[in-house]
Protein backbone atom coordinates (compact mmCIF):
# COMPACT_ATOMS: atom_id res chain seq x y z
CA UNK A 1 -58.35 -154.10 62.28
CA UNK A 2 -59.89 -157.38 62.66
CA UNK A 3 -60.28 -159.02 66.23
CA UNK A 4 -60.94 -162.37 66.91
CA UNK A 5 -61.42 -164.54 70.49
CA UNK A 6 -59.77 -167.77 71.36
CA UNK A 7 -61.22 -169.51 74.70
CA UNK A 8 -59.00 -172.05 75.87
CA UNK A 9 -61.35 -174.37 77.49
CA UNK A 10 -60.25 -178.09 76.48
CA UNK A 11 -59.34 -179.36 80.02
CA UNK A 12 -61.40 -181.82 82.43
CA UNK A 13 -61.26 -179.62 85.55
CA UNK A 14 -59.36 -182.47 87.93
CA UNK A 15 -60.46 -180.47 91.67
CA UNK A 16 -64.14 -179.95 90.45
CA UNK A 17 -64.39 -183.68 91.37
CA UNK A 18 -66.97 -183.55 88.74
CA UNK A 19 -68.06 -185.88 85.25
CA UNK A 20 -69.76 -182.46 84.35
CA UNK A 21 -67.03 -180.43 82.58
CA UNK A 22 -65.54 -177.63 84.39
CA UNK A 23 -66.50 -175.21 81.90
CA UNK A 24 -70.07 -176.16 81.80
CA UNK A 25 -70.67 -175.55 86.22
CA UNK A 26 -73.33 -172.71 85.91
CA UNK A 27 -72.65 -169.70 87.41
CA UNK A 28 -75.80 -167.59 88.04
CA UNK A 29 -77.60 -169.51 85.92
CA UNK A 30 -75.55 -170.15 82.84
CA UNK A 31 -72.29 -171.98 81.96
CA UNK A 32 -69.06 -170.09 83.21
CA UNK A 33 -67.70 -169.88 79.82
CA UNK A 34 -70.91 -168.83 78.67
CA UNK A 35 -70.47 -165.70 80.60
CA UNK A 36 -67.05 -165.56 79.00
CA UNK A 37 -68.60 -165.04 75.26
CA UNK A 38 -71.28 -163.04 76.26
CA UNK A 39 -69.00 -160.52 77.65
CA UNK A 40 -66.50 -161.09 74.38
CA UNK A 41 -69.42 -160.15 71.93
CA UNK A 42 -70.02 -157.27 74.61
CA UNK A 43 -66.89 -155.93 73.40
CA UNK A 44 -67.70 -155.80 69.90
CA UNK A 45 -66.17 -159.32 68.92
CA UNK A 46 -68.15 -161.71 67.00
CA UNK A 47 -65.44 -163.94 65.49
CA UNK A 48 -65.21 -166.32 68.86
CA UNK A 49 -63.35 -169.59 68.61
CA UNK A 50 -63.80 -172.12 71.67
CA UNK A 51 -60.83 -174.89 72.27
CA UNK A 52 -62.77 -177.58 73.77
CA UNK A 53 -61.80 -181.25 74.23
CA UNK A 54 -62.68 -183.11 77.46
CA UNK A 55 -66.46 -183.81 77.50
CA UNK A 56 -66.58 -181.83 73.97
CA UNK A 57 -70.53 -183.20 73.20
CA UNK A 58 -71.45 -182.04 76.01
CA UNK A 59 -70.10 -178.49 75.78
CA UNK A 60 -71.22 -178.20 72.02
CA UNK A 61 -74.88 -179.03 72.64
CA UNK A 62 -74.87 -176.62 75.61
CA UNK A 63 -73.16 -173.68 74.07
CA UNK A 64 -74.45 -174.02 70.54
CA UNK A 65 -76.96 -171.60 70.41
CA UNK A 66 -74.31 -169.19 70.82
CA UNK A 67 -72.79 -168.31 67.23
CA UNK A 68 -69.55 -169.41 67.92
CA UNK A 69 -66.65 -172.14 66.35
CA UNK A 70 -65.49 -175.19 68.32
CA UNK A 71 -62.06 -176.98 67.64
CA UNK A 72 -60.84 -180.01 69.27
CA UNK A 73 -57.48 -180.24 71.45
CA UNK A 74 -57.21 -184.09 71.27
CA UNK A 75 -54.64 -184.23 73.74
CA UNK A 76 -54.20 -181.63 76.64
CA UNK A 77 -50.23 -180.66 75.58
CA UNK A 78 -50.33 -177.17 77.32
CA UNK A 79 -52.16 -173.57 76.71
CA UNK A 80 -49.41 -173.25 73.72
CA UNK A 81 -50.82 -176.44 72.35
CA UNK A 82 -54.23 -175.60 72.56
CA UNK A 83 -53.85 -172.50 71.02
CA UNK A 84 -52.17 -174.34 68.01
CA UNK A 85 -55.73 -176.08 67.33
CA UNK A 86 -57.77 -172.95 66.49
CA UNK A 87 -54.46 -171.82 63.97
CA UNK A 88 -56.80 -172.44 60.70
CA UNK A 89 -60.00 -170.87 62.56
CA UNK A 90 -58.42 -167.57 63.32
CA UNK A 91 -57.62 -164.70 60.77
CA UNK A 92 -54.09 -164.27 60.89
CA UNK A 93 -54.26 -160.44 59.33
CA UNK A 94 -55.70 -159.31 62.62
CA UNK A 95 -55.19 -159.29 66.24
CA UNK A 96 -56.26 -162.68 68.56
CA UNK A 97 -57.41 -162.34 72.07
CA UNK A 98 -57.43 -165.43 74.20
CA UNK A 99 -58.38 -165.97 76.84
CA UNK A 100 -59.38 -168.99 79.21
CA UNK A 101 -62.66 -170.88 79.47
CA UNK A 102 -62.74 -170.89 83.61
CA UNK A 103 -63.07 -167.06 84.26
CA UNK A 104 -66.81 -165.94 84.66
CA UNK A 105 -65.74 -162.47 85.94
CA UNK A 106 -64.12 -160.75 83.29
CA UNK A 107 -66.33 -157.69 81.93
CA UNK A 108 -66.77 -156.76 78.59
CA UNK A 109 -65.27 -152.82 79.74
CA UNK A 110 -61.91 -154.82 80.84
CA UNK A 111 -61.66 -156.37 77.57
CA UNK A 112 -61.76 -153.60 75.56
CA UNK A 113 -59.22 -151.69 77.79
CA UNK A 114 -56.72 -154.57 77.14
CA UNK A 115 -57.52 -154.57 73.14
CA UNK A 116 -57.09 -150.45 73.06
CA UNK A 117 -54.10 -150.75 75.77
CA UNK A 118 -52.23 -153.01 72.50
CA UNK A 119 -53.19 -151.01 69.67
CA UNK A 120 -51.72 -147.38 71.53
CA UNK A 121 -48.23 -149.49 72.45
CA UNK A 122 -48.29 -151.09 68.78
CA UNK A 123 -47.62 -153.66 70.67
CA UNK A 124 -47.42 -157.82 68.55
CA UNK A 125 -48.21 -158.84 71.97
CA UNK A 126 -49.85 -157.66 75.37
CA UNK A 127 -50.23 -159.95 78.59
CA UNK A 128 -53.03 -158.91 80.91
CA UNK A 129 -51.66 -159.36 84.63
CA UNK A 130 -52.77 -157.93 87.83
CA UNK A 131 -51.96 -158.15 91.53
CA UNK A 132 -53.02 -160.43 94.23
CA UNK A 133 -52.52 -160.74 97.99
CA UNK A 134 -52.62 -164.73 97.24
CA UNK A 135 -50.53 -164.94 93.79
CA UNK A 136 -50.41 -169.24 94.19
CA UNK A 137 -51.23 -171.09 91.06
CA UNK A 138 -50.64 -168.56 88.88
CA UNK A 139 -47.48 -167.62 86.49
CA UNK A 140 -45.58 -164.58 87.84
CA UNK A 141 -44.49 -161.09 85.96
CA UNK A 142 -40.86 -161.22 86.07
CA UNK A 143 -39.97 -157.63 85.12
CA UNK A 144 -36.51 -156.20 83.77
CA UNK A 145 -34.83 -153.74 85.71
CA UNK A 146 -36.93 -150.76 83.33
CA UNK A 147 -40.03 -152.90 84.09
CA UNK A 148 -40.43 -154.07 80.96
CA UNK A 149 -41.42 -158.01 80.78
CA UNK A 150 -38.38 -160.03 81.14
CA UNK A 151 -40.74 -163.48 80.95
CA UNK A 152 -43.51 -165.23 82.59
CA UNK A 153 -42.72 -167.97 84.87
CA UNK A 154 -45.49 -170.76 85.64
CA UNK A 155 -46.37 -171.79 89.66
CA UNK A 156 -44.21 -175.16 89.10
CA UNK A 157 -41.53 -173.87 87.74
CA UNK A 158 -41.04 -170.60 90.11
CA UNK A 159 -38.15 -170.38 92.68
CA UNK A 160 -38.67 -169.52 96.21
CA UNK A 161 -37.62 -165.83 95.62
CA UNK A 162 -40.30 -165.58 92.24
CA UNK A 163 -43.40 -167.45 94.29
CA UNK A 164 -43.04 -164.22 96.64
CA UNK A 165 -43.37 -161.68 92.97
CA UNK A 166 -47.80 -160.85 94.06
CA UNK A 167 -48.26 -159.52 89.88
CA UNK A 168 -49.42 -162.58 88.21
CA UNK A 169 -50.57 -163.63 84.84
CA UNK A 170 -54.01 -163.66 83.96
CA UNK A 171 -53.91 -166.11 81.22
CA UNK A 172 -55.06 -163.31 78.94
CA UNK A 173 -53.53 -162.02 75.97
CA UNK A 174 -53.83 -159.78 72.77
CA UNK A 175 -51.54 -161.25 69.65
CA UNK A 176 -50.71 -160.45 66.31
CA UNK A 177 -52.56 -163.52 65.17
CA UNK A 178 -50.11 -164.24 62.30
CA UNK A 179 -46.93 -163.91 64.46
CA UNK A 180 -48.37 -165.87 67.60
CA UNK A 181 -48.74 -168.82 65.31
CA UNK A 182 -45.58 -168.62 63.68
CA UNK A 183 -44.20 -168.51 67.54
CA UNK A 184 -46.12 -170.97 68.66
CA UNK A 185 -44.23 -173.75 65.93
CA UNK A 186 -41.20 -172.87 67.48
CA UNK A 187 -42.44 -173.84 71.76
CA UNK A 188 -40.91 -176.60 73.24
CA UNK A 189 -41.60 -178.65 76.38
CA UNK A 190 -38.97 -178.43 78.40
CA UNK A 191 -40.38 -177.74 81.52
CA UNK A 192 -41.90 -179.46 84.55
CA UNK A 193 -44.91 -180.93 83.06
CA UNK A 194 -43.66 -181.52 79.46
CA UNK A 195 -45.99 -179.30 77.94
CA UNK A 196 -46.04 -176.36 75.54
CA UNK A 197 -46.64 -173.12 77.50
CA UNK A 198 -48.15 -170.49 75.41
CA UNK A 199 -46.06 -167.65 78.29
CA UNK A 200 -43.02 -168.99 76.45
CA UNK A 201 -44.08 -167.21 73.11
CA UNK A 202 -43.47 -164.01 74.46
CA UNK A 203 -39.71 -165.36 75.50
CA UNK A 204 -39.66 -165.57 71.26
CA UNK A 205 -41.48 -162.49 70.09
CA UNK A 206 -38.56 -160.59 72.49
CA UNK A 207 -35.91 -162.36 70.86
CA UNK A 208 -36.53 -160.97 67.91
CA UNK A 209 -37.15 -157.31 69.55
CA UNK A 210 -40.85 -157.42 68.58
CA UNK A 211 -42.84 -155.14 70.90
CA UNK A 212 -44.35 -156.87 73.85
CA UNK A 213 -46.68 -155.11 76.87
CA UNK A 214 -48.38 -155.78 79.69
CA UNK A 215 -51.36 -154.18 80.61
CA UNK A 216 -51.96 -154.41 84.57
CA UNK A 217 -56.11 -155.12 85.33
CA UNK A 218 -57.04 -152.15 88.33
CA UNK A 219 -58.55 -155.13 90.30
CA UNK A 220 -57.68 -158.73 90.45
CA UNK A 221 -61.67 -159.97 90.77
CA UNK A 222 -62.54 -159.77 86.71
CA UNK A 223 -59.58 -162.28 86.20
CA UNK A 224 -60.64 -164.51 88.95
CA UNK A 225 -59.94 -168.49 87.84
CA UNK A 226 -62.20 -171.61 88.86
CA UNK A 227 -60.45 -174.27 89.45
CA UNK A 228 -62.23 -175.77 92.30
CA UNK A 229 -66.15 -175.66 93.85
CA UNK A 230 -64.99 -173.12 96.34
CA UNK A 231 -64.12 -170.47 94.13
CA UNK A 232 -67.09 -171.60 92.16
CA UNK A 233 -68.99 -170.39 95.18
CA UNK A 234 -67.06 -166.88 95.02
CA UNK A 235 -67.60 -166.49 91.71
CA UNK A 236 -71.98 -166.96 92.19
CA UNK A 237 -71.29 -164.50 94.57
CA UNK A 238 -69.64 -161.69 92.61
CA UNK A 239 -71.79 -162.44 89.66
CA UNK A 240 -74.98 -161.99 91.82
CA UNK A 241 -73.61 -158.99 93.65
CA UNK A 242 -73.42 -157.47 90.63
CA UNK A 243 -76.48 -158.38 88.93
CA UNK A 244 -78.07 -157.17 92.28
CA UNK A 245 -76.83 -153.96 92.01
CA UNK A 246 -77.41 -153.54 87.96
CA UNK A 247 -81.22 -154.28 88.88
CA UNK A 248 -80.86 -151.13 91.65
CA UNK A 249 -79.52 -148.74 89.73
CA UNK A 250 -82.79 -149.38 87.36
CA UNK A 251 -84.80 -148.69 90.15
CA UNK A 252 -85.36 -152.25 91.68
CA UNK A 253 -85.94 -152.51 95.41
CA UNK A 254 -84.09 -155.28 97.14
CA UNK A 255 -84.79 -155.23 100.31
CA UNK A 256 -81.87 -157.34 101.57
CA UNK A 257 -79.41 -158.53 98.36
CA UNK A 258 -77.63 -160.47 100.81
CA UNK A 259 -80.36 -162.94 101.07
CA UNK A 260 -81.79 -162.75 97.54
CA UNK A 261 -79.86 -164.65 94.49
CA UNK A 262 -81.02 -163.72 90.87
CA UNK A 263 -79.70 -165.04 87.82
CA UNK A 264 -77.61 -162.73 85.36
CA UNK A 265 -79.97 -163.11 82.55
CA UNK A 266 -83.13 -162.39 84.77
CA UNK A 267 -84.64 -158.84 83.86
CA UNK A 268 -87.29 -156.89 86.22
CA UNK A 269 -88.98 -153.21 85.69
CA UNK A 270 -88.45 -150.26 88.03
CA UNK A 271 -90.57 -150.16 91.12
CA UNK A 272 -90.83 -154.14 91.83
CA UNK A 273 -89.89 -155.00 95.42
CA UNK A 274 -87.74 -158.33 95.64
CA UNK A 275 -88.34 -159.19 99.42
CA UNK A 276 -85.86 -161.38 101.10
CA UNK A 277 -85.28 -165.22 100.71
CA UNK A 278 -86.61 -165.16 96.74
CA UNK A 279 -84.94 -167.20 93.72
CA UNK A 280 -85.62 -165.90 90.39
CA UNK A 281 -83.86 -168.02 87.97
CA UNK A 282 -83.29 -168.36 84.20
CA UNK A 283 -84.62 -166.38 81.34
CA UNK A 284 -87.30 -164.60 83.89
CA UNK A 285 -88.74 -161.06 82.92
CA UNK A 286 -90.55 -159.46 85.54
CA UNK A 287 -92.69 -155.76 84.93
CA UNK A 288 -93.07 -152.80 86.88
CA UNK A 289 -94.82 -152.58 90.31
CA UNK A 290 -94.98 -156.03 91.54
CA UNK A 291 -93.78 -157.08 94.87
CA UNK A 292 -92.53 -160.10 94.44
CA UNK A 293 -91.67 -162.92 98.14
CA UNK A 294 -90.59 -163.55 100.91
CA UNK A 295 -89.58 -166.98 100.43
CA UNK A 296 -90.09 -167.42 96.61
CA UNK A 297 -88.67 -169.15 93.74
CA UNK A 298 -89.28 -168.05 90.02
CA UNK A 299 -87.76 -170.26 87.09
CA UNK A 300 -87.80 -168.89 83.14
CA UNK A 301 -91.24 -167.29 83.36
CA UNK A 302 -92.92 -164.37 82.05
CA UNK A 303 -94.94 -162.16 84.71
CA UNK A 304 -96.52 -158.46 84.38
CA UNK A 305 -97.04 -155.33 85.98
CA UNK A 306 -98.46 -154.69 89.29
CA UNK A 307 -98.21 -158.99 90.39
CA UNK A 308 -98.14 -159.74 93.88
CA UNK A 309 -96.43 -163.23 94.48
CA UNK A 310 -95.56 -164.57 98.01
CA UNK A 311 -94.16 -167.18 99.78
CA UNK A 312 -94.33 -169.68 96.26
CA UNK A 313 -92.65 -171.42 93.60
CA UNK A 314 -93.24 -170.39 89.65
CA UNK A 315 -91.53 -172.47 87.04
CA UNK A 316 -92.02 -171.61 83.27
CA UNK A 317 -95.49 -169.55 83.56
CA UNK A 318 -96.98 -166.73 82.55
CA UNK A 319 -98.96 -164.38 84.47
CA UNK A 320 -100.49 -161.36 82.79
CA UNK A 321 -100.89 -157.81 85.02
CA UNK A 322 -102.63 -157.70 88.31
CA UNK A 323 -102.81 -161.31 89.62
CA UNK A 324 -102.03 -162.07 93.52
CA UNK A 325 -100.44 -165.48 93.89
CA UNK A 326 -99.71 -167.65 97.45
CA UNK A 327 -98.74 -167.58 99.97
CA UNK A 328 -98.04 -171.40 98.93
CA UNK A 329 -98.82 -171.60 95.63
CA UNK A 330 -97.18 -173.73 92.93
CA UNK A 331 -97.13 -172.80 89.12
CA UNK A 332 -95.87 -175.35 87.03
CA UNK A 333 -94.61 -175.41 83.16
CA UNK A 334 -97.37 -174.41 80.57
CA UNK A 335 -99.69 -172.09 83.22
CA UNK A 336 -101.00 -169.01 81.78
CA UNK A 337 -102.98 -166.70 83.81
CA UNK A 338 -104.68 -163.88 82.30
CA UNK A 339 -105.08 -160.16 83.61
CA UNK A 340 -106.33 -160.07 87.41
CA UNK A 341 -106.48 -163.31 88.82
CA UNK A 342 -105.81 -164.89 91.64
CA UNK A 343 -104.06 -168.19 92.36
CA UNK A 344 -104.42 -168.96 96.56
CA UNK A 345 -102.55 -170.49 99.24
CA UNK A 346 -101.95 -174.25 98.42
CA UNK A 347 -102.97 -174.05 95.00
CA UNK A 348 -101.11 -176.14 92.05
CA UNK A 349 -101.58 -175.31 88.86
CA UNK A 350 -100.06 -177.44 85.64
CA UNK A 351 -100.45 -176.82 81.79
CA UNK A 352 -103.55 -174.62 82.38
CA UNK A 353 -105.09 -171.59 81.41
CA UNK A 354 -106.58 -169.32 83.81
CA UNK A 355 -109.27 -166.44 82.01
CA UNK A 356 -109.13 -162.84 83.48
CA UNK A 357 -110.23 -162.19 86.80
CA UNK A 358 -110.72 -166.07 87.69
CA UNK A 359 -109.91 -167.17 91.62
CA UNK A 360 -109.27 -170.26 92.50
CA UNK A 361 -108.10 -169.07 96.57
CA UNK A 362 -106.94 -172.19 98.41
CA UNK A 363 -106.63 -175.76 98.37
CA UNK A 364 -106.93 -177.31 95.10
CA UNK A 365 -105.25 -178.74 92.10
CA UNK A 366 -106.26 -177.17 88.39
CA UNK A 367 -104.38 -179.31 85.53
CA UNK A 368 -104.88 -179.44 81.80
CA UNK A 369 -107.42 -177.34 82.17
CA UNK A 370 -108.71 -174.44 80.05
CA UNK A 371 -110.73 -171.65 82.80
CA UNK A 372 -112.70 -168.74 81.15
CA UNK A 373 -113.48 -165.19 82.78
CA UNK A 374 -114.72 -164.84 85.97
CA UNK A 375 -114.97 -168.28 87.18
CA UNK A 376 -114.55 -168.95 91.12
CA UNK A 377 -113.16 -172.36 91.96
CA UNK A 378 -114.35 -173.17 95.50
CA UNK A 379 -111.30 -174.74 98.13
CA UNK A 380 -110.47 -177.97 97.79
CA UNK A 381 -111.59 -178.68 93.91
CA UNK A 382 -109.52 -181.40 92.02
CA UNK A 383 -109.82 -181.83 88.18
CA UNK A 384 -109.35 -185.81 87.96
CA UNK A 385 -106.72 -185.04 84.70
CA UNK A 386 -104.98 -188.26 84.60
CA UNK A 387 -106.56 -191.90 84.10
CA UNK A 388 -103.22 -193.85 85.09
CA UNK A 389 -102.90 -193.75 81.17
CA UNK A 390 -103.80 -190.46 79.94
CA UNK A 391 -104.48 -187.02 80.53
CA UNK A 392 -107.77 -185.10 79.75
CA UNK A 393 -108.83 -181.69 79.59
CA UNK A 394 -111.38 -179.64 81.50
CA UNK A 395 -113.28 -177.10 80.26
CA UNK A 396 -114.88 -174.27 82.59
CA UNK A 397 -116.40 -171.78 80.19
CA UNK A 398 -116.50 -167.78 81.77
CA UNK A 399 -118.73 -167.14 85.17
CA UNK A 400 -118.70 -170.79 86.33
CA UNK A 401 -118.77 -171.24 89.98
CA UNK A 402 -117.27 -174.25 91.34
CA UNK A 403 -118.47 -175.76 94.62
CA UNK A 404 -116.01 -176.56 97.39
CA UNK A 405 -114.56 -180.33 97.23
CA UNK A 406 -115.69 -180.77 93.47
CA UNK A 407 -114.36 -183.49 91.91
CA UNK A 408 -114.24 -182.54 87.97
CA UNK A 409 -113.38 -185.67 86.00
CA UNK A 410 -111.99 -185.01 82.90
CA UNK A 411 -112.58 -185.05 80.01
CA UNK A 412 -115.64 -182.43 81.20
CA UNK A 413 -117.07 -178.98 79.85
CA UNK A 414 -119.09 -176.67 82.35
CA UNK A 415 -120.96 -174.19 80.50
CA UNK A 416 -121.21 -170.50 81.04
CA UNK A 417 -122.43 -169.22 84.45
CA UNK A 418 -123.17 -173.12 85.41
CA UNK A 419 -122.81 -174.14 89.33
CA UNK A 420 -121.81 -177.68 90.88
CA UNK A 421 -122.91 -178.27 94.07
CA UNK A 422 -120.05 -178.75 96.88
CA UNK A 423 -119.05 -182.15 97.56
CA UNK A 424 -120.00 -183.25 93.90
CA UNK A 425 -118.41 -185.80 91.61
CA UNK A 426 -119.08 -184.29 88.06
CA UNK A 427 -118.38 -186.91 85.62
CA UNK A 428 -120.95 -185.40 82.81
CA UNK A 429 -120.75 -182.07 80.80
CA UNK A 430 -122.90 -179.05 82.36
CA UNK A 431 -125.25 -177.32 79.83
CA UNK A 432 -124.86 -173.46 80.70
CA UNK A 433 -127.12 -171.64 83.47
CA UNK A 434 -127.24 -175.00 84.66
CA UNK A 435 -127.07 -176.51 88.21
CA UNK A 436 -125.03 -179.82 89.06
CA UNK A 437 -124.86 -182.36 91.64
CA UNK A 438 -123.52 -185.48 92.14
CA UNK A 439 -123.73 -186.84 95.69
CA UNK A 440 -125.77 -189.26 98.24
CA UNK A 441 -129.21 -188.25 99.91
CA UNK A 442 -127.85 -187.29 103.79
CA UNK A 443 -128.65 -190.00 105.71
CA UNK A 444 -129.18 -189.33 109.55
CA UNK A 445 -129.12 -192.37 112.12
CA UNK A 446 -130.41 -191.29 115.47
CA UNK A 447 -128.79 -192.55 118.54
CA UNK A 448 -126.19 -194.38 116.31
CA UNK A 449 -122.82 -193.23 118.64
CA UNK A 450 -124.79 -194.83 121.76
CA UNK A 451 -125.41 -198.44 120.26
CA UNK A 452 -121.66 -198.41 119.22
CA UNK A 453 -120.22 -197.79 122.03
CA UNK A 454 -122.55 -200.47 123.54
């Protein structure tokens, strides 16, 4: 039978003290509900309906990419209400799982436990609970005297003896889609903040003696809420401990994981060494064999086999098999280096491309620039890119050997196998097997430091 997903996700997020909505806070690199549908199509669901309303532009730009339908809560009424919105988006002949937009940790395994878990009961409707030394904020099992469910009852509305009941309610569910939303017309708000709980449904559905379950989670981190930056923190955590040990189980060194934070959508081959204090961010794939820190930062980029990269930052580049980059290097957007090369210590490189087996070791600045094979690019080279107006390109064509503290002012071509002297200001293309300087005759004044100080 048919499943679909609901994500309740329509409120502002009040203790986030925050104009970004809660939903969208990134957790390991993506939005928290994003992890939330990723792990829902994990389980095999593709029909994924997200309740959205507070800062609802916002959410549908970011999210989508994602295949999934939004609806609008106008008015935050309650979970019962929001639930009402997605009535003509859902498939009422099957069975609707919903779930809530601020819980980053569930796992696509749990999911599927709670969907099989409803189908053996033939239960219309299963509540996903767990326990918790800390059950505050969260609606509490009350259980008959069999241990069936007698009702759910929210934080606000709880007695003194019911706030001390430590199984609490997730906020997930499996329905009978058709019968939840004939339930749902029937909620009222009579409660303590006048709004229609969705918990109240199940108060119904027993009424009329239709089946209802709960299915108790074996830990209580997967259903783990964010409601403030705190457990926003705790959540980046988990997610990252995870993803940690995911990456050493396919035979990725980490040399300390307590000190090394990748993103959940980063991927890395077997035998690459993460050393301690690196970020690798974003959509990053990284090969086999490379040893990759201390101390560096990778963002969204696309690096080989057998790369050595220390002590530097990398932000959307690409770097072929074989190249050795930093200590202090800086790759930014639009840098692709080829097979073998080598990118020094307090080197930046922007919107370049760097031909195979190319060096350019220390101190200089490479931008717009297109670099053939084999070309050395002596310490403290500039390419004078940028006019105050415009950018230009430079052209060094394969075996070119740059002089140290060349100034290349763009637009320029050096041909094949072509020199500049150091210290020169080339301003002119270079024919190949050519020679160029650009700088003053040395002029030497004797006994010049004497008559100054006189």
């Amino acid at each position: 039978m048919k499943v679909s997903a609901v994500i309740l996700a329509a409120g502002k997020g009040v203790r986030m003290v925050s104009a970004l909505p809660k939903i969208l806070h990134p957790v390991a690199g993506k939005p928290m509900t994003a992890h939330i549908i990723d792990q829902v199509k994990a389980a095999g669901i593709s029909d994924i309906v997200l309740v959205i309303g507070f800062g609802r532009q916002q959410v549908e730009e970011a999210l989508s990419e994602r295949q999934i339908k939004f609806v609008v809560q106008e008015q935050q009424l309650g979970t019962g209400h929001a639930l009402m919105q997605a009535a003509e988006a859902v498939d009422h002949d099957g069975q609707v799982l919903v779930l809530a937009g601020d819980t980053p940790l569930l796992t696509a395994a749990l999911l599927k436990e709670l969907i099989d878990y409803h189908k053996e009961q033939g239960a219309k409707a299963t509540v996903l609970s767990c326990m918790t030394d800390n059950p505050y904020g969260y609606g509490r099992i009350i259980r008959d005297n069999e241990g069936y469910l007698e009702r759910i009852v929210e934080e606000k509305d709880a007695d003194a003896d019911q706030k001390t009941i430590k199984e609490i309610n997730s906020g997930i569910y499996c329905f009978d889609a058709g019968l939840v939303f004939d339930c749902l017309s029937q909620l009222k708000n009579n409660n303590a903040q006048q709004e229609y709980y969705l918990t109240e449904v199940f108060e119904i559905m027993k009424r009329e003696n239709k089946p209802v379950a709960v299915f108790m989670s074996p830990d209580s981190e997967s259903v783990y809420g964010i409601n403030d930056r705190e457990q926003l923190a705790f959540a980046e955590s988990v997610i990252r401990r995870r993803k940690n040990l995911e990456l050493m189980k396919g035979g990725v060194t980490i040399s300390d994981p307590l000190s090394t934070f990748i993103d959940s959508e980063v991927k890395i081959g077997p035998d690459t060494v993460i050393l301690p204090f690196t970020l690798i961010e974003g959509s990053t794939v990284i090969g086999q064999n490379c040893v990759i820190g201390p101390g560096t930062r990778i963002s969204s980029s696309l690096i080989g086999n057998g790369v050595h990269i220390e002590s530097s930052r990398i932000n959307e580049a690409e770097i072929a098999d074989d190249c050795n980059i930093g200590p202090f290097a800086y790759l930014r957007p639009g840098v692709v280096l080829h097979n073998g090369v080598k990118v020094g210590d307090f080197v930046e490189v922007k919107k370049s491309i760097i031909g195979e087996n190319s060096k350019i070791p220390h101190l200089s600045y490479v931008g717009d620039a297109q670099v053939g094979k084999g070309v050395n690019i002596g310490a403290g080279t500039i390419t004078c890119n940028y006019d105050g107006q415009h950018k230009y390109p430079t052209v060094l064509e394969d075996g070119v050997f740059i002089g140290s503290n060349t100034n290349l002012v763009a637009p320029v071509r050096i041909g094949k196998n072509s020199t500049t002297g150091a210290g020169s200001t080339i301003t002119k293309d270079v024919e190949e097997n050519s020679l160029a300087i650009e700088r003053a005759p040395q002029k030497n004044i004797s006994g010049w430091a004497k008559r100054s100080k006189e």
